[in-house]
N, C-alpha and C. Protein backbone atom coordinates (compact mmCIF):
# COMPACT_ATOMS: atom_id res chain seq x y z
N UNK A 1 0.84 -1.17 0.00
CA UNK A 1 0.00 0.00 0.00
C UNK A 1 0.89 1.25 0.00
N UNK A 2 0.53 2.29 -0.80
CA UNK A 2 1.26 3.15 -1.28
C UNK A 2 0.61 4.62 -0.50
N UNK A 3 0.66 5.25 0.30
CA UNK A 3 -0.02 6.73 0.67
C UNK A 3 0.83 7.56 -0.02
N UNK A 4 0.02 8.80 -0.36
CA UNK A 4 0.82 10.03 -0.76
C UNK A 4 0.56 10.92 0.36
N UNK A 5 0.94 12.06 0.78
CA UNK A 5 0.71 12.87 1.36
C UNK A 5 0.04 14.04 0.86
N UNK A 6 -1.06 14.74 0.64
CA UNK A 6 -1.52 15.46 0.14
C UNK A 6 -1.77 16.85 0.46
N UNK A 7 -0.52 17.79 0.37
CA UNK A 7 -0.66 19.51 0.77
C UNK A 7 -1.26 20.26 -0.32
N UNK A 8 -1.89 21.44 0.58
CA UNK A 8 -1.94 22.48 -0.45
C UNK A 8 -0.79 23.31 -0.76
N UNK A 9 -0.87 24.12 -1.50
CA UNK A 9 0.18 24.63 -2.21
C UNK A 9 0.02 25.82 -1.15
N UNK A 10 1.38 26.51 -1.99
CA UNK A 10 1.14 28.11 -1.28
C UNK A 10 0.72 29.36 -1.50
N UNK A 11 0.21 29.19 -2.95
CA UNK A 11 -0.93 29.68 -3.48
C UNK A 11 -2.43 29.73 -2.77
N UNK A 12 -2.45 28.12 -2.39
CA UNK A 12 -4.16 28.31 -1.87
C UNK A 12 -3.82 28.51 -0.17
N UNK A 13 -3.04 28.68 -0.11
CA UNK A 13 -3.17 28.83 1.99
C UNK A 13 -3.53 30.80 1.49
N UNK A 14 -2.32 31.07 0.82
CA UNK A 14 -2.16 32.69 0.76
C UNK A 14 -3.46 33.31 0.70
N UNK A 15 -4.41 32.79 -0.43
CA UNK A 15 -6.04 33.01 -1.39
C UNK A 15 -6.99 32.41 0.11
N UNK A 16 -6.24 31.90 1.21
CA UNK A 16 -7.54 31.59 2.49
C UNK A 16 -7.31 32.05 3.07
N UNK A 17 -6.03 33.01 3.36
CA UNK A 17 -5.80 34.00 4.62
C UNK A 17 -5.82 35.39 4.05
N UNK A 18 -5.94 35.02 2.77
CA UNK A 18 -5.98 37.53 2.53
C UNK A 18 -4.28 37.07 1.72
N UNK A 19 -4.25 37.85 0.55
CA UNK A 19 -3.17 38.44 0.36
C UNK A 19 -2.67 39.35 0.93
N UNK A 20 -1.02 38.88 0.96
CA UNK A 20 -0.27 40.04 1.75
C UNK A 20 -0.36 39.86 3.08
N UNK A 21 -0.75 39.30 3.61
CA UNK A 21 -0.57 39.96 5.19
C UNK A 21 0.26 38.52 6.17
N UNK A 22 0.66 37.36 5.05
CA UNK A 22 1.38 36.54 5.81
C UNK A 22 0.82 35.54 6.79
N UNK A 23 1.12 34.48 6.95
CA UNK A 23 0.50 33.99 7.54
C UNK A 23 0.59 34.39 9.22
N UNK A 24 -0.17 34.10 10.00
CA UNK A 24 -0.64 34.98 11.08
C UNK A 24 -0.60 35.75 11.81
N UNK A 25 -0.09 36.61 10.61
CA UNK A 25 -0.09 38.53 10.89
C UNK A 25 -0.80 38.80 11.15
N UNK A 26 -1.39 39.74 12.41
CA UNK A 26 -2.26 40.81 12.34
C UNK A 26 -3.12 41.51 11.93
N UNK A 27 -4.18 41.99 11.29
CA UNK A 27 -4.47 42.76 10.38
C UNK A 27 -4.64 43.91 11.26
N UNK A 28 -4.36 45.26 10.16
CA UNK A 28 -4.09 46.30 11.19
C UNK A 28 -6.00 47.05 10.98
N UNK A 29 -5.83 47.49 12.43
CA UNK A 29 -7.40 48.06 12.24
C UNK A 29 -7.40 49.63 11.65
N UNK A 30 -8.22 50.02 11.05
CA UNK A 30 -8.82 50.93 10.43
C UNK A 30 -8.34 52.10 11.54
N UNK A 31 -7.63 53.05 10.62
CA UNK A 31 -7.53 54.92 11.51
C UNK A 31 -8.63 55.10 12.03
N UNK A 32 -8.82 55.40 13.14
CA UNK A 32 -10.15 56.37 13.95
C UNK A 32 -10.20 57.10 12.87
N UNK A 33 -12.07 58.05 12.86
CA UNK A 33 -12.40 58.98 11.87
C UNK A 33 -11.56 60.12 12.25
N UNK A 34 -11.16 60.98 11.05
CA UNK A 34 -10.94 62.43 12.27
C UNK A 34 -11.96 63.49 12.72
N UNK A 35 -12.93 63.39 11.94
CA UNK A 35 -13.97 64.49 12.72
C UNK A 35 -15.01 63.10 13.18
N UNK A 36 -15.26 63.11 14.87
CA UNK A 36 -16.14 62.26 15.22
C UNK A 36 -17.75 63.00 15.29
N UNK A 37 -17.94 64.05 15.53
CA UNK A 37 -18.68 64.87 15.67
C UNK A 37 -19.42 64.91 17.34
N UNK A 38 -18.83 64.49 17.71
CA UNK A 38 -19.18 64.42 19.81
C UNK A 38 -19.65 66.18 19.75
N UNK A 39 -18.60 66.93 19.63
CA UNK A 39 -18.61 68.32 20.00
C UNK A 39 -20.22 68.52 19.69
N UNK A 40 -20.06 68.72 18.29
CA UNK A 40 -21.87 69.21 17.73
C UNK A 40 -22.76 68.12 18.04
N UNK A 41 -23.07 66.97 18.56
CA UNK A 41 -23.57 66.11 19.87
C UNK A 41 -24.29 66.98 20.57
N UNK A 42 -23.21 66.87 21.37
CA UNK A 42 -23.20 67.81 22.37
C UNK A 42 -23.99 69.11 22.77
N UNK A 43 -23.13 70.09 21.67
CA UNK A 43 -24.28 71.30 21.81
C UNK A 43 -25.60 71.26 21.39
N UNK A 44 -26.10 70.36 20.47
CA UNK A 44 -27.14 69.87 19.59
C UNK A 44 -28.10 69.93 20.91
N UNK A 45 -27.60 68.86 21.94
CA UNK A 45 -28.10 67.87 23.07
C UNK A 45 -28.70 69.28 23.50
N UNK A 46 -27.87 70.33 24.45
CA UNK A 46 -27.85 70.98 25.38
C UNK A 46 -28.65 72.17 24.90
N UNK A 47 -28.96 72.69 23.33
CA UNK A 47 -29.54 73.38 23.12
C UNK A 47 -31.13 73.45 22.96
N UNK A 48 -31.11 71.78 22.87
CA UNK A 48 -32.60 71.23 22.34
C UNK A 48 -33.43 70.93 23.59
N UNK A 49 -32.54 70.59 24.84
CA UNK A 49 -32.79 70.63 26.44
C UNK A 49 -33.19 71.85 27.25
N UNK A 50 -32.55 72.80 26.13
CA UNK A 50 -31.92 74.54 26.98
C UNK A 50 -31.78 73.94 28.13
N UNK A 51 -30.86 73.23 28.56
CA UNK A 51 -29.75 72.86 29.69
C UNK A 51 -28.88 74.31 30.12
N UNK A 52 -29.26 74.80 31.43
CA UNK A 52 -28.24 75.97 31.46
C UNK A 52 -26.55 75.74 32.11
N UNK A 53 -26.01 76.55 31.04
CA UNK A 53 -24.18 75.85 31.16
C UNK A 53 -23.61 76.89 31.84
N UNK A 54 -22.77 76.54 32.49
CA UNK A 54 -21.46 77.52 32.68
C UNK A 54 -20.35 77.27 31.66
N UNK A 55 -19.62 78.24 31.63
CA UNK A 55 -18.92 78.20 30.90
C UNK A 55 -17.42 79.24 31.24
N UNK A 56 -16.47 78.25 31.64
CA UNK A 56 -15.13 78.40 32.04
C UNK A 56 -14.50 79.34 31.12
N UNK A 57 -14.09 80.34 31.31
CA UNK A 57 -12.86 81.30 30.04
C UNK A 57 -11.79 81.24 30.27
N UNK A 58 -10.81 80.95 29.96
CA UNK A 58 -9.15 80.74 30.03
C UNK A 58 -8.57 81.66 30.86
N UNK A 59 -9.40 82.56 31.10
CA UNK A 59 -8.87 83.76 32.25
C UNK A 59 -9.31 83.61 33.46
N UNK A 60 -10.25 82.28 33.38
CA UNK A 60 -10.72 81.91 34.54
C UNK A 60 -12.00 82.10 35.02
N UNK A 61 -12.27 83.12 34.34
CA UNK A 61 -13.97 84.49 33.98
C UNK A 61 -15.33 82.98 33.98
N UNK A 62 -15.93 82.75 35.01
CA UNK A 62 -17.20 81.62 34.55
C UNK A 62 -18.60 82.65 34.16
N UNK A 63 -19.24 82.61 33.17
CA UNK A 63 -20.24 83.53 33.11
C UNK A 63 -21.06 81.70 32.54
N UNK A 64 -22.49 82.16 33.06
CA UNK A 64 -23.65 81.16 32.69
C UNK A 64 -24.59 81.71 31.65
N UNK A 65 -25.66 80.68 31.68
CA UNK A 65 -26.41 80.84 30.27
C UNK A 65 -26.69 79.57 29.56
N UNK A 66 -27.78 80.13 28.73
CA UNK A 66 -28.05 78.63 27.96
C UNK A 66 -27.88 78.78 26.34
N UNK A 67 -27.21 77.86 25.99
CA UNK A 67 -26.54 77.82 24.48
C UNK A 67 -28.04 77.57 23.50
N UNK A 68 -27.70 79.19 22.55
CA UNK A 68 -28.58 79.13 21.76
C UNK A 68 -28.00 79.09 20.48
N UNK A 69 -27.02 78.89 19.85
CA UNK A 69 -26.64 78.43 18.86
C UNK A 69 -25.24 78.53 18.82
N UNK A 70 -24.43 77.75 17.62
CA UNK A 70 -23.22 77.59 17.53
C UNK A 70 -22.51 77.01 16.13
N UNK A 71 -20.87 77.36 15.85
CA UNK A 71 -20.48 77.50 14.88
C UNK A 71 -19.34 76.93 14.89
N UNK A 72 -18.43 76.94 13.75
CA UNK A 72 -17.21 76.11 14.02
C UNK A 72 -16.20 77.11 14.77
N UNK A 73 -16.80 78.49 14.77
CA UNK A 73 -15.60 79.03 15.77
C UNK A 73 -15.91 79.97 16.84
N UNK A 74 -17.92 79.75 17.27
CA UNK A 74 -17.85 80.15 18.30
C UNK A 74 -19.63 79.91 18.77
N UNK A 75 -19.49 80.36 19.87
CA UNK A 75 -20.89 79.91 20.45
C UNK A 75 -21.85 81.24 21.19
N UNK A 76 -23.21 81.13 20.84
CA UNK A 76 -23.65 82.63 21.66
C UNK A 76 -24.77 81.43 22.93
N UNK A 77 -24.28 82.11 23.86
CA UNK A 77 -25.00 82.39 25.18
C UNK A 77 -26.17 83.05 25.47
N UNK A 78 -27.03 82.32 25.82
CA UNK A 78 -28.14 83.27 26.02
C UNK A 78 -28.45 83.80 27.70
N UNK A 79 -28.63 84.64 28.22
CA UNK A 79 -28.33 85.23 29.46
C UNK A 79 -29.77 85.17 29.86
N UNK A 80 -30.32 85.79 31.20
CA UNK A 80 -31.74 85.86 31.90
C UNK A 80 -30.98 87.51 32.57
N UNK A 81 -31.82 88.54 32.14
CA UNK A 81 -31.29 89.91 32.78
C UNK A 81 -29.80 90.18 32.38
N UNK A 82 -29.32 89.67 31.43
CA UNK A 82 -27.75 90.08 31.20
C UNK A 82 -27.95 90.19 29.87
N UNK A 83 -26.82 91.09 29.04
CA UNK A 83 -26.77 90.73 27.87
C UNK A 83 -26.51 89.38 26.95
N UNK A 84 -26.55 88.94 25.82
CA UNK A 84 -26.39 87.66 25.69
C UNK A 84 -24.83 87.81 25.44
N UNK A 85 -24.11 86.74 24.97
CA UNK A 85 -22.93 86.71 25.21
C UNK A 85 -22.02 85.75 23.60
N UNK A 86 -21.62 86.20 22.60
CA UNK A 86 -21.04 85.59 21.35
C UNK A 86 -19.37 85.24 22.06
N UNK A 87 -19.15 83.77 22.23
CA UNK A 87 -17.54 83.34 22.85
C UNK A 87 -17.20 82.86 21.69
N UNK A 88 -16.25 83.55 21.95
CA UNK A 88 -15.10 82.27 20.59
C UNK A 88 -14.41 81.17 21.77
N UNK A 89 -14.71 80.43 21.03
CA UNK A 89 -14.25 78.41 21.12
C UNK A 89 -13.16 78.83 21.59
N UNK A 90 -11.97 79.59 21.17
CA UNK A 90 -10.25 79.37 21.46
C UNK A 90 -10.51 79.94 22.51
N UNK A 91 -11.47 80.97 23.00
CA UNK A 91 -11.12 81.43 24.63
C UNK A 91 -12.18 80.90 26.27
N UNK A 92 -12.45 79.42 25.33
CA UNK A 92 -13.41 78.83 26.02
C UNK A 92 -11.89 77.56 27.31
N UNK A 93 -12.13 77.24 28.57
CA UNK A 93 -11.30 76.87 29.20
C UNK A 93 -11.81 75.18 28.92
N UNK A 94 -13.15 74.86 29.53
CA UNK A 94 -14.41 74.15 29.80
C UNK A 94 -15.74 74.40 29.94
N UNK A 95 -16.67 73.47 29.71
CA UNK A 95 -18.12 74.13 30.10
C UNK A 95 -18.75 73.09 30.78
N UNK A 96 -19.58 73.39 31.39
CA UNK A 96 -20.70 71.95 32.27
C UNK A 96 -21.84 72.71 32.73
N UNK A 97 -22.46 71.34 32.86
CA UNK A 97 -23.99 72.28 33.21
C UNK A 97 -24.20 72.46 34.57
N UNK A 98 -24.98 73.42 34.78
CA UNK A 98 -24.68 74.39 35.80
C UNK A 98 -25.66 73.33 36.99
N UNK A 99 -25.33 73.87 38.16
CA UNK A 99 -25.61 72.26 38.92
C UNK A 99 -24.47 71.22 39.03
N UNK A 100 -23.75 70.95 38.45
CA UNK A 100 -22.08 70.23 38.50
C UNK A 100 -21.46 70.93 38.60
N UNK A 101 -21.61 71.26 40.09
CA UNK A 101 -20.13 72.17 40.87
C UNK A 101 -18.94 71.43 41.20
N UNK A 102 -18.95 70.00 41.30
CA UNK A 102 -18.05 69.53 40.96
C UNK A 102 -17.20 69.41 40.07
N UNK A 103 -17.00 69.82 38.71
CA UNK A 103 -16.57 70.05 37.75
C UNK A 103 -16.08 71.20 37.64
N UNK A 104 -16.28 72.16 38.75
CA UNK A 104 -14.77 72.91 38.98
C UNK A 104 -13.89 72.19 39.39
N UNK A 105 -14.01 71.59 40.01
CA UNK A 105 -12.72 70.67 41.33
C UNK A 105 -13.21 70.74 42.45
N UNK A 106 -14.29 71.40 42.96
CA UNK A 106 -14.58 71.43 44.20
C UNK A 106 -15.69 70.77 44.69
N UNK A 107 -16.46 70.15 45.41
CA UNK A 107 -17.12 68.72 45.61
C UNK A 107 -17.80 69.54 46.68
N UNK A 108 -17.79 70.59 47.22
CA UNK A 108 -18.69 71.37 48.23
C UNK A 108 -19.72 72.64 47.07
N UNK A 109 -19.25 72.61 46.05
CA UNK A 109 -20.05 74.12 44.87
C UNK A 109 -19.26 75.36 45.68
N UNK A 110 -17.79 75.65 46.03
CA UNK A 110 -17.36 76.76 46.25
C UNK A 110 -17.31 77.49 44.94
């Protein structure tokens, strides 16, 4: 009795694992998107809520209000007895909604 041994070639392993990538390489996953769109989420969320925000200024300045619309380079504030308020984004620190005094750092609302 005679057996042969019977392989596939290396043609058909290559054509069952993907060209190119070797046999049990990795495949690399896909770049994150670069615009995810969280940001406009976000304001979308808080404007359609009129959620009232504070809003941190790089100078430290917190003035409140509720976000009535917004742009790719800035946002207007709407005030109660104050004027309303047009911020540009670059001089924004952070924002949260007002009620999360924790989100200064302080866990008492100093």
């Amino acid at each position: 009795m005679n057996r042969k041994l019977i392989r596939p070639s290396l043609n058909d392993v290559k054509e069952q694992y993907g060209r190119g990538t070797g046999f049990g390489a990795p495949r690399k996953k896909p770049a994150p998107p670069e615009q995810t769109h969280a940001e406009e989420f976000y304001y979308v969320k808080q404007m359609q809520a009129r959620t009232p925000i504070a809003v941190v200024l790089t100078d430290g300045e917190i003035v409140s209000g509720t976000l009535e619309w917004y742009d790719r380079d800035c946002i207007k504030l709407t005030r109660q007895g104050q004027p309303n308020l047009l911020i540009f984004k670059h001089s924004i620190k952070y924002l949260y909604k007002e009620g999360e005094e924790f989100a200064r750092g302080g866990s008492n609302g100093q």
